[in-house]
C-alpha atoms as a PDB file:
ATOM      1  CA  UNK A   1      76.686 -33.344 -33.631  1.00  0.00           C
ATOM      2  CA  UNK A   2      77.204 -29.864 -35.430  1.00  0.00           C
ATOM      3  CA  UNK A   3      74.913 -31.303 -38.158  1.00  0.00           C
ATOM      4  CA  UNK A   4      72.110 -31.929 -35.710  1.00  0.00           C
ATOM      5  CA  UNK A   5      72.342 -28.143 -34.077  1.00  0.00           C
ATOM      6  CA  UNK A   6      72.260 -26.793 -37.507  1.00  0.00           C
ATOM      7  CA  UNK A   7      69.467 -29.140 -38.702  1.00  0.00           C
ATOM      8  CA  UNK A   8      67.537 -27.998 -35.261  1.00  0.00           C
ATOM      9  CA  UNK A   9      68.642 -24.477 -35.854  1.00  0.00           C
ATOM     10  CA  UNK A  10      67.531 -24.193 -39.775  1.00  0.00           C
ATOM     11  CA  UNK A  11      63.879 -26.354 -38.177  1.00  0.00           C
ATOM     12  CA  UNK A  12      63.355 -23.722 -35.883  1.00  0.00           C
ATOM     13  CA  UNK A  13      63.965 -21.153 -37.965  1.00  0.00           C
ATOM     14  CA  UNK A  14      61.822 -21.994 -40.498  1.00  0.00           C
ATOM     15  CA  UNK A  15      59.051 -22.897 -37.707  1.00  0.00           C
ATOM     16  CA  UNK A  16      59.170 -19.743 -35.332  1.00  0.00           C
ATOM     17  CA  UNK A  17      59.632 -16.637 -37.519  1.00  0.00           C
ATOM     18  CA  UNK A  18      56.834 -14.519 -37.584  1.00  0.00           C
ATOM     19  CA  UNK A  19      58.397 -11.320 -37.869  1.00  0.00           C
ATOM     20  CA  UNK A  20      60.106 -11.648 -41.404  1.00  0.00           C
ATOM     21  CA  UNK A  21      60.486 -13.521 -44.039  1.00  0.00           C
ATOM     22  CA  UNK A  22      62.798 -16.396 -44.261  1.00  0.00           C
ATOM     23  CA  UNK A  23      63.407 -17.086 -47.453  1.00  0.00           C
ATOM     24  CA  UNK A  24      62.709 -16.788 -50.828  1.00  0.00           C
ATOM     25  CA  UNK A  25      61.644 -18.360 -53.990  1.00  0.00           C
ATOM     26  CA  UNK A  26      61.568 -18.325 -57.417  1.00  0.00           C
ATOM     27  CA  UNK A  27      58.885 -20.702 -59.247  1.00  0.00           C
ATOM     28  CA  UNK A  28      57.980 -22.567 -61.764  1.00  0.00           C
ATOM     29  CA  UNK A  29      55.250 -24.475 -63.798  1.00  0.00           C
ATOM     30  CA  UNK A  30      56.625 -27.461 -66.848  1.00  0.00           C
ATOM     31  CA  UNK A  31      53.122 -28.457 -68.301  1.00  0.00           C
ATOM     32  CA  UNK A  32      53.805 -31.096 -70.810  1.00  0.00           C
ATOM     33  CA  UNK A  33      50.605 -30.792 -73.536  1.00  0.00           C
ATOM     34  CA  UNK A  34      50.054 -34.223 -75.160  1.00  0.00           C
ATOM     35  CA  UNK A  35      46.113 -33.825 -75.401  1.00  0.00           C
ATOM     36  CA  UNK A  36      43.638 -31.538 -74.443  1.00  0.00           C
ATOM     37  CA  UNK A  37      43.310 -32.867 -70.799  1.00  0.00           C
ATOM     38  CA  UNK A  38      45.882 -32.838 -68.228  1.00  0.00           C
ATOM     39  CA  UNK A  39      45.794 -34.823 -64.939  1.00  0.00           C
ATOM     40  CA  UNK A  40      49.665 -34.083 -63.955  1.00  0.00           C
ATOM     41  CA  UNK A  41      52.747 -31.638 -64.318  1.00  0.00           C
ATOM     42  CA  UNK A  42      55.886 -30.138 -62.867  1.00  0.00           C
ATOM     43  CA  UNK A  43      56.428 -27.375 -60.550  1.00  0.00           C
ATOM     44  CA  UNK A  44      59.844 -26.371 -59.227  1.00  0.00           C
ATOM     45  CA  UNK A  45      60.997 -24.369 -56.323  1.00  0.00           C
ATOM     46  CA  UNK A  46      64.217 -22.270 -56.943  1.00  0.00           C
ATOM     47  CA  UNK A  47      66.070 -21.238 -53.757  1.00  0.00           C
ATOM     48  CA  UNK A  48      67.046 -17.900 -52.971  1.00  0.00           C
ATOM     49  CA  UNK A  49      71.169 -17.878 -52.217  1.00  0.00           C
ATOM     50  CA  UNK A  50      70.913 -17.355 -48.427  1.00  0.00           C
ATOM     51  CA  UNK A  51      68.676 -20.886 -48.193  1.00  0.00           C
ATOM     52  CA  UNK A  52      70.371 -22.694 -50.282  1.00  0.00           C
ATOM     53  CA  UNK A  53      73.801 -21.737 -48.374  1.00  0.00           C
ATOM     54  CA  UNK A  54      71.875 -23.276 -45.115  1.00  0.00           C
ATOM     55  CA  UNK A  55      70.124 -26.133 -46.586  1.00  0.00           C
ATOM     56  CA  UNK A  56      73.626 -27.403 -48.580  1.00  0.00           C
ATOM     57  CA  UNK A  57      75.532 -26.301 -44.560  1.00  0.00           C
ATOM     58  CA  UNK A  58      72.960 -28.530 -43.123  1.00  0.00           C
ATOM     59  CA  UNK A  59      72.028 -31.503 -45.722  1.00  0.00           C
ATOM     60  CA  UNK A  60      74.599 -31.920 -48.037  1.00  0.00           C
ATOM     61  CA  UNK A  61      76.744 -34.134 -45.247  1.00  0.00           C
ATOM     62  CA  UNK A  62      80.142 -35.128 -47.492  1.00  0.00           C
ATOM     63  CA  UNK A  63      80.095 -31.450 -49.207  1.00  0.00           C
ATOM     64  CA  UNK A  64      80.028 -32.636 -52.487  1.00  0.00           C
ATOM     65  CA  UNK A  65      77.796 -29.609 -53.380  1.00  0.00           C
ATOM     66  CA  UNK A  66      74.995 -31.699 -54.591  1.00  0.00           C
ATOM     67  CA  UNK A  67      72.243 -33.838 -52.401  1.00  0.00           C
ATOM     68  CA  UNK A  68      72.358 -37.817 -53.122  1.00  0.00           C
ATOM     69  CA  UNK A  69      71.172 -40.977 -51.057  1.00  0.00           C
ATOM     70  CA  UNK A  70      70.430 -40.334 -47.437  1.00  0.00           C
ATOM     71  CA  UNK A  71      70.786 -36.575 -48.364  1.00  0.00           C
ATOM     72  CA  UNK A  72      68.213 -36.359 -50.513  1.00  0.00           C
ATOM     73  CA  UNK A  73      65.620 -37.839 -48.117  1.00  0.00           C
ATOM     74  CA  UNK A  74      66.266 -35.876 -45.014  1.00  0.00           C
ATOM     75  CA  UNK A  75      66.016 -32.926 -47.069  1.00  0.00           C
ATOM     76  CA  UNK A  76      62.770 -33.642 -48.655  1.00  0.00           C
ATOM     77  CA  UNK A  77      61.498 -35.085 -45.264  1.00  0.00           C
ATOM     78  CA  UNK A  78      62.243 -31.517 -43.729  1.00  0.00           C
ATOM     79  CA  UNK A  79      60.661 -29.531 -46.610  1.00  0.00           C
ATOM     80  CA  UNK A  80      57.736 -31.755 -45.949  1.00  0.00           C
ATOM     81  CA  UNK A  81      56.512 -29.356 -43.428  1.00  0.00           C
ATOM     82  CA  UNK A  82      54.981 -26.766 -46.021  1.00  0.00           C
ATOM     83  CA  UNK A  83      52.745 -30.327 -47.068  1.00  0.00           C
ATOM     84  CA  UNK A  84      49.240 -29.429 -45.595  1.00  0.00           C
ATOM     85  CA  UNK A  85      49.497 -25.858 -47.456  1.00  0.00           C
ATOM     86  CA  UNK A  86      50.456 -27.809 -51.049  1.00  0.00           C
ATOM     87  CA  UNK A  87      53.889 -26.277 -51.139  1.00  0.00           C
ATOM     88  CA  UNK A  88      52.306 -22.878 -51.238  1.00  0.00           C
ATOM     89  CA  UNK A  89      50.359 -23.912 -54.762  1.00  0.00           C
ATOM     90  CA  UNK A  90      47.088 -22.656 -55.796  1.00  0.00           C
ATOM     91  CA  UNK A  91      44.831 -24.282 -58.532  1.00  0.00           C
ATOM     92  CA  UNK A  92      41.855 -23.103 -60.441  1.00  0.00           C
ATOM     93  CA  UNK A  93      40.028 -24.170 -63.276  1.00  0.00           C
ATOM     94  CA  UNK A  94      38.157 -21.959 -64.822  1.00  0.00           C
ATOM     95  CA  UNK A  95      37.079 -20.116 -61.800  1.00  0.00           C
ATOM     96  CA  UNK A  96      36.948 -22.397 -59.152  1.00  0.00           C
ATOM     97  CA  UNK A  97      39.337 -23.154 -57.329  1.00  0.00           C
ATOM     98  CA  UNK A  98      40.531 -26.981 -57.246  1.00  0.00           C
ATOM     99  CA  UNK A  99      42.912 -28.900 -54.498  1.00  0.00           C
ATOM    100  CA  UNK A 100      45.903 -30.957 -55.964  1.00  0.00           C
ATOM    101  CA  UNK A 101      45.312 -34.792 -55.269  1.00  0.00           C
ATOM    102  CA  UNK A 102      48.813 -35.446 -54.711  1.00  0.00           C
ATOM    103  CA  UNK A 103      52.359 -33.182 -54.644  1.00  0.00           C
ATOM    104  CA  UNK A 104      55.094 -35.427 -54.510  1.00  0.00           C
ATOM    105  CA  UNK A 105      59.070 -34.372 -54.550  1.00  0.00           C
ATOM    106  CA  UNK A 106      60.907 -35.846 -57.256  1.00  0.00           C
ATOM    107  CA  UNK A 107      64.258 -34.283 -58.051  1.00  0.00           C
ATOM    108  CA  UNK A 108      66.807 -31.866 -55.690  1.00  0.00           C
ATOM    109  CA  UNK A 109      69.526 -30.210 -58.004  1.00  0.00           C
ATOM    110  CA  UNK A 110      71.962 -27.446 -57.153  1.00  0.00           C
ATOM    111  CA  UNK A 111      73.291 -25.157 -59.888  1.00  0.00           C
ATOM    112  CA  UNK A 112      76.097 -22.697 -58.672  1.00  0.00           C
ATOM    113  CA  UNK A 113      75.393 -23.131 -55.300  1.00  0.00           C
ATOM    114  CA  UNK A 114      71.350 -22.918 -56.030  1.00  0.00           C
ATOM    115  CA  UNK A 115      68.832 -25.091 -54.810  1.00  0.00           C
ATOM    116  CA  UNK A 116      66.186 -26.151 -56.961  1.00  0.00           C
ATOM    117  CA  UNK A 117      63.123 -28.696 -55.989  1.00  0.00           C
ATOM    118  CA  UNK A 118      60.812 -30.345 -58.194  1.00  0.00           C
ATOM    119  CA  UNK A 119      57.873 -31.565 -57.390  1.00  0.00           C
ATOM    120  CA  UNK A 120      55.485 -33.916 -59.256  1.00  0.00           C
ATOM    121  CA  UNK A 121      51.653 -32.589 -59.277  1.00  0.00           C
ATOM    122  CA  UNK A 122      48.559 -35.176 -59.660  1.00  0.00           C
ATOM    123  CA  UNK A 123      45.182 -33.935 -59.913  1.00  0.00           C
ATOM    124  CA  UNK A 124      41.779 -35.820 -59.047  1.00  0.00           C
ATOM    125  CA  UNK A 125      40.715 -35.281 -62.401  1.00  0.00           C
ATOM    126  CA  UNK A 126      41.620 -33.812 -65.632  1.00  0.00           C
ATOM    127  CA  UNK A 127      41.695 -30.589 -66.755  1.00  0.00           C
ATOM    128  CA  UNK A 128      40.246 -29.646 -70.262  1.00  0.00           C
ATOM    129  CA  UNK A 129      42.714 -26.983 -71.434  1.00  0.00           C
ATOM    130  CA  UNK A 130      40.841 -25.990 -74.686  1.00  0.00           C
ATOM    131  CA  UNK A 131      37.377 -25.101 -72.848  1.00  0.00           C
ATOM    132  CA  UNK A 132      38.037 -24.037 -69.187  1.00  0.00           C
ATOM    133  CA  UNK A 133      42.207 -23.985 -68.530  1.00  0.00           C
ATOM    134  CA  UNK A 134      43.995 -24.299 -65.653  1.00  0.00           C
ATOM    135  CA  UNK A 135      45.472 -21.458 -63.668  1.00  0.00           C
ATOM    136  CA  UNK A 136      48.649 -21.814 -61.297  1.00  0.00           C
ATOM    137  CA  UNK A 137      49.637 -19.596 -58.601  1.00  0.00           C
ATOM    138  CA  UNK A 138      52.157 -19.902 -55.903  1.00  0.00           C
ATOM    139  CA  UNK A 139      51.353 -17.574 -52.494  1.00  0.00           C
ATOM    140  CA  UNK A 140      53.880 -16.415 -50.230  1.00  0.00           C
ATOM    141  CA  UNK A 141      53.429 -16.785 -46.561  1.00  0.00           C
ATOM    142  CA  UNK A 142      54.910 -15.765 -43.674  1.00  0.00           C
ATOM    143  CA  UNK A 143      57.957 -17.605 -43.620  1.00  0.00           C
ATOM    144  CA  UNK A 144      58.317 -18.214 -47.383  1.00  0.00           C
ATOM    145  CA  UNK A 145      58.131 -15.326 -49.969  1.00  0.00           C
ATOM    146  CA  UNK A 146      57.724 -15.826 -53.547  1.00  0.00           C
ATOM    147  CA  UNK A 147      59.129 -13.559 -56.167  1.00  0.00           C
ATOM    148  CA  UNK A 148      56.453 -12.850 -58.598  1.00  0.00           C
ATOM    149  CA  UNK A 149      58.514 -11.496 -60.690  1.00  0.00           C
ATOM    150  CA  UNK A 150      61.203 -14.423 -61.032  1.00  0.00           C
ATOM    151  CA  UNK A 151      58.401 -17.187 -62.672  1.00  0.00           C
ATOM    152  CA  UNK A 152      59.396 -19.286 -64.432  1.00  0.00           C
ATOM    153  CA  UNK A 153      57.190 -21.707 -67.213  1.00  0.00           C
ATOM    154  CA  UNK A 154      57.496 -24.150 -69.621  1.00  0.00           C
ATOM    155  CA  UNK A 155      54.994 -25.964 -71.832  1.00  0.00           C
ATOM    156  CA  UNK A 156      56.249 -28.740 -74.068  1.00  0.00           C
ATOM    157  CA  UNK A 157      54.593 -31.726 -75.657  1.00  0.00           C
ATOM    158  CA  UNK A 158      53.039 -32.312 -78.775  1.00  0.00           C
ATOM    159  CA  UNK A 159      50.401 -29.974 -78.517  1.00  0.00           C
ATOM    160  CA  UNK A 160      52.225 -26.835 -76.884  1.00  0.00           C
ATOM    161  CA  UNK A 161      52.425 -24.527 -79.921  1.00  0.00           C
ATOM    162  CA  UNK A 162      48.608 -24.298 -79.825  1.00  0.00           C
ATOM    163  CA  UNK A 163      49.081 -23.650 -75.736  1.00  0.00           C
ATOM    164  CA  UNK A 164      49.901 -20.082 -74.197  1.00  0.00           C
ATOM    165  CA  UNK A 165      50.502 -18.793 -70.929  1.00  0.00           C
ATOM    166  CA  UNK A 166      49.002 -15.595 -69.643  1.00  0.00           C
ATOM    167  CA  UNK A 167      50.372 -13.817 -66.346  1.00  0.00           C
ATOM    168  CA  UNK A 168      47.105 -12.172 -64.663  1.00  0.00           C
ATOM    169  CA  UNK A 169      48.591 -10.114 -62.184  1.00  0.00           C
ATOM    170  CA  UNK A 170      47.291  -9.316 -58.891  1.00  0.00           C
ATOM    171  CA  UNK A 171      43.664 -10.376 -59.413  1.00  0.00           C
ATOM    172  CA  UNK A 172      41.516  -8.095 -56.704  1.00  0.00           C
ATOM    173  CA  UNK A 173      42.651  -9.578 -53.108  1.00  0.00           C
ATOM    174  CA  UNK A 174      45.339 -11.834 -54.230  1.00  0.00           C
ATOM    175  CA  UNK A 175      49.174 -10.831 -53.699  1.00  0.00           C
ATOM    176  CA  UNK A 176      50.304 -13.146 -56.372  1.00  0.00           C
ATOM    177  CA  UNK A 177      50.384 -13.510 -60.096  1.00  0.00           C
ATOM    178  CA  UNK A 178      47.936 -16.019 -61.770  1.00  0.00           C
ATOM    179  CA  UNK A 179      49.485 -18.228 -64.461  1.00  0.00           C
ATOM    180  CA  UNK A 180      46.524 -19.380 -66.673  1.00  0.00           C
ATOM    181  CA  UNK A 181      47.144 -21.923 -69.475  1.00  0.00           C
ATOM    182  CA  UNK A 182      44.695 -22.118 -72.635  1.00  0.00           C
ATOM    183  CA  UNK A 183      45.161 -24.078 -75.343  1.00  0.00           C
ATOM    184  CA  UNK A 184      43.178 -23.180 -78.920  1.00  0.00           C
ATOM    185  CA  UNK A 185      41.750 -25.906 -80.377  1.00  0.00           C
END
Protein backbone atom coordinates (compact mmCIF):
# COMPACT_ATOMS: atom_id res chain seq x y z
CA UNK A 1 0.00 0.00 0.00
CA UNK A 2 2.86 2.56 0.93
CA UNK A 3 4.41 1.56 -2.43
CA UNK A 4 1.32 2.56 -4.35
CA UNK A 5 1.04 6.23 -2.48
CA UNK A 6 4.61 6.76 -3.25
CA UNK A 7 4.35 5.44 -6.85
CA UNK A 8 1.09 7.93 -7.13
CA UNK A 9 2.98 10.56 -5.27
CA UNK A 10 6.44 10.41 -7.45
CA UNK A 11 3.47 10.17 -10.86
CA UNK A 12 2.05 13.23 -9.81
CA UNK A 13 4.91 14.88 -9.16
CA UNK A 14 6.50 14.39 -12.15
CA UNK A 15 3.02 15.21 -14.01
CA UNK A 16 1.83 18.51 -12.19
CA UNK A 17 4.91 20.68 -11.55
CA UNK A 18 5.00 23.63 -13.45
CA UNK A 19 6.61 25.87 -11.17
CA UNK A 20 10.16 24.18 -10.87
CA UNK A 21 12.10 21.79 -11.94
CA UNK A 22 11.93 18.28 -10.80
CA UNK A 23 14.80 16.76 -11.48
CA UNK A 24 17.85 16.58 -13.10
CA UNK A 25 20.05 14.90 -15.54
CA UNK A 26 23.20 14.23 -16.70
CA UNK A 27 23.55 12.72 -20.41
CA UNK A 28 25.09 10.84 -22.59
CA UNK A 29 25.76 9.72 -26.27
CA UNK A 30 27.96 5.87 -26.91
CA UNK A 31 28.20 5.99 -30.82
CA UNK A 32 29.86 2.82 -31.81
CA UNK A 33 31.74 3.73 -35.46
CA UNK A 34 32.05 0.50 -37.51
CA UNK A 35 31.51 2.29 -41.01
CA UNK A 36 30.77 5.49 -42.24
CA UNK A 37 26.92 5.18 -41.76
CA UNK A 38 25.14 4.78 -38.62
CA UNK A 39 21.47 3.71 -38.24
CA UNK A 40 21.66 3.13 -34.22
CA UNK A 41 23.45 4.10 -30.84
CA UNK A 42 23.29 4.57 -27.10
CA UNK A 43 22.13 7.35 -25.04
CA UNK A 44 21.99 7.25 -21.25
CA UNK A 45 20.19 9.23 -18.68
CA UNK A 46 22.14 9.78 -15.35
CA UNK A 47 19.94 10.68 -12.36
CA UNK A 48 20.47 13.49 -10.23
CA UNK A 49 20.71 12.11 -6.27
CA UNK A 50 17.32 13.48 -5.13
CA UNK A 51 15.50 11.19 -8.12
CA UNK A 52 17.25 8.48 -7.82
CA UNK A 53 16.56 8.45 -3.84
CA UNK A 54 12.64 8.48 -4.98
CA UNK A 55 12.72 6.25 -7.88
CA UNK A 56 14.96 3.36 -5.76
CA UNK A 57 12.02 4.49 -2.43
CA UNK A 58 9.42 3.75 -4.95
CA UNK A 59 10.68 0.87 -7.51
CA UNK A 60 13.27 -0.96 -6.07
CA UNK A 61 10.49 -3.18 -3.91
CA UNK A 62 13.03 -5.83 -1.88
CA UNK A 63 15.74 -2.86 -1.37
CA UNK A 64 18.39 -4.59 -2.83
CA UNK A 65 19.65 -1.21 -4.22
CA UNK A 66 19.48 -2.29 -7.75
CA UNK A 67 16.18 -2.73 -10.16
CA UNK A 68 15.63 -6.51 -11.48
CA UNK A 69 12.48 -8.48 -12.84
CA UNK A 70 9.17 -6.86 -12.15
CA UNK A 71 11.27 -3.79 -11.00
CA UNK A 72 12.74 -3.08 -13.93
CA UNK A 73 9.48 -2.94 -15.94
CA UNK A 74 7.37 -0.76 -13.77
CA UNK A 75 10.13 1.57 -13.77
CA UNK A 76 10.63 1.81 -17.41
CA UNK A 77 6.77 1.70 -17.90
CA UNK A 78 6.63 4.96 -15.66
CA UNK A 79 9.54 6.74 -17.41
CA UNK A 80 7.58 5.98 -20.50
CA UNK A 81 5.72 9.14 -20.07
CA UNK A 82 8.57 11.50 -21.50
CA UNK A 83 7.93 8.91 -24.91
CA UNK A 84 6.06 11.35 -27.32
CA UNK A 85 8.94 14.09 -26.61
CA UNK A 86 11.87 11.21 -27.49
CA UNK A 87 13.20 11.28 -23.97
CA UNK A 88 13.99 14.92 -24.40
CA UNK A 89 16.48 13.98 -27.59
CA UNK A 90 17.09 16.13 -30.49
CA UNK A 91 18.60 14.93 -33.88
CA UNK A 92 20.06 16.72 -36.81
CA UNK A 93 21.93 15.84 -39.68
CA UNK A 94 23.62 18.22 -41.20
CA UNK A 95 21.16 20.92 -40.64
CA UNK A 96 17.98 19.47 -40.59
CA UNK A 97 16.60 18.27 -38.09
CA UNK A 98 15.60 14.39 -38.14
CA UNK A 99 13.01 12.34 -35.70
CA UNK A 100 14.40 9.05 -34.10
CA UNK A 101 12.44 5.96 -35.56
CA UNK A 102 12.51 4.17 -32.43
CA UNK A 103 13.95 4.89 -28.54
CA UNK A 104 13.75 1.86 -26.72
CA UNK A 105 15.01 1.30 -22.84
CA UNK A 106 17.47 -1.29 -22.50
CA UNK A 107 19.45 -1.31 -19.28
CA UNK A 108 18.59 0.41 -15.51
CA UNK A 109 21.86 0.39 -13.31
CA UNK A 110 22.48 2.15 -10.02
CA UNK A 111 26.02 3.13 -9.01
CA UNK A 112 26.29 4.55 -5.37
CA UNK A 113 22.88 5.14 -5.05
CA UNK A 114 22.71 6.70 -8.85
CA UNK A 115 20.34 5.94 -11.37
CA UNK A 116 21.40 5.53 -14.76
CA UNK A 117 19.02 4.59 -17.96
CA UNK A 118 20.02 3.51 -21.24
CA UNK A 119 18.24 3.69 -23.99
CA UNK A 120 18.69 2.08 -27.44
CA UNK A 121 18.26 4.71 -30.49
CA UNK A 122 17.11 3.46 -34.17
CA UNK A 123 16.96 5.80 -36.91
CA UNK A 124 14.81 5.57 -40.25
CA UNK A 125 17.83 5.75 -42.12
CA UNK A 126 21.48 6.05 -41.91
CA UNK A 127 23.53 8.69 -41.23
CA UNK A 128 26.73 9.35 -43.37
CA UNK A 129 29.20 10.58 -40.73
CA UNK A 130 32.09 11.49 -43.16
CA UNK A 131 29.88 13.99 -45.42
CA UNK A 132 26.98 15.47 -43.33
CA UNK A 133 27.33 14.08 -39.36
CA UNK A 134 24.98 13.73 -36.92
CA UNK A 135 24.36 16.16 -34.10
CA UNK A 136 22.78 15.14 -30.60
CA UNK A 137 21.20 17.33 -28.18
CA UNK A 138 19.19 16.68 -25.14
CA UNK A 139 16.58 19.80 -24.07
CA UNK A 140 15.42 20.37 -20.73
CA UNK A 141 11.82 20.98 -20.07
CA UNK A 142 9.80 21.95 -17.50
CA UNK A 143 9.87 19.15 -15.30
CA UNK A 144 13.24 17.67 -16.37
CA UNK A 145 16.48 19.80 -16.50
CA UNK A 146 19.54 18.75 -18.16
CA UNK A 147 22.98 19.72 -17.06
CA UNK A 148 24.84 20.85 -20.03
CA UNK A 149 27.65 20.86 -18.44
CA UNK A 150 27.67 17.13 -17.01
CA UNK A 151 27.69 15.35 -20.89
CA UNK A 152 28.89 12.71 -21.19
CA UNK A 153 30.21 10.77 -24.79
CA UNK A 154 31.75 7.94 -26.02
CA UNK A 155 32.66 6.78 -29.52
CA UNK A 156 34.15 3.34 -29.95
CA UNK A 157 34.31 0.93 -32.84
CA UNK A 158 36.66 0.33 -35.41
CA UNK A 159 36.55 3.49 -37.00
CA UNK A 160 36.43 5.98 -33.89
CA UNK A 161 39.99 7.35 -34.00
CA UNK A 162 39.11 9.01 -37.32
CA UNK A 163 35.64 10.28 -35.39
CA UNK A 164 35.52 13.51 -33.09
CA UNK A 165 33.03 15.14 -31.12
CA UNK A 166 32.50 18.86 -31.09
CA UNK A 167 30.32 20.64 -28.27
CA UNK A 168 28.53 23.71 -30.17
CA UNK A 169 27.22 25.53 -27.42
CA UNK A 170 24.13 27.43 -27.29
CA UNK A 171 23.46 27.73 -31.04
CA UNK A 172 21.18 31.17 -31.41
CA UNK A 173 17.66 30.16 -29.68
CA UNK A 174 18.60 26.88 -28.31
CA UNK A 175 19.29 26.45 -24.39
CA UNK A 176 21.30 23.37 -24.93
CA UNK A 177 24.64 22.23 -26.16
CA UNK A 178 24.86 20.53 -29.65
CA UNK A 179 27.01 17.39 -29.78
CA UNK A 180 28.02 17.00 -33.50
CA UNK A 181 29.96 13.88 -34.61
CA UNK A 182 32.26 13.97 -37.88
CA UNK A 183 34.26 11.45 -38.92
CA UNK A 184 37.40 12.26 -41.58
CA UNK A 185 37.57 10.03 -44.14
Amino acid sequence: MFRYFLTTALFLTFQFAQAQTLITLGTGFDISVNKAQIKAFEVSWHFDKSASTSLLIAYDTNSDGKFSGKEKVELIAMLKQFEPQDYFLHLKEGNADIKPESITAIRVSVLDTLVSMQFGVSLAKSVNLQTTGLSLAFASSKRVAIDQTAMRFQLNGMLAQNCSVKTLENQSVDSHNWQHVLCRR
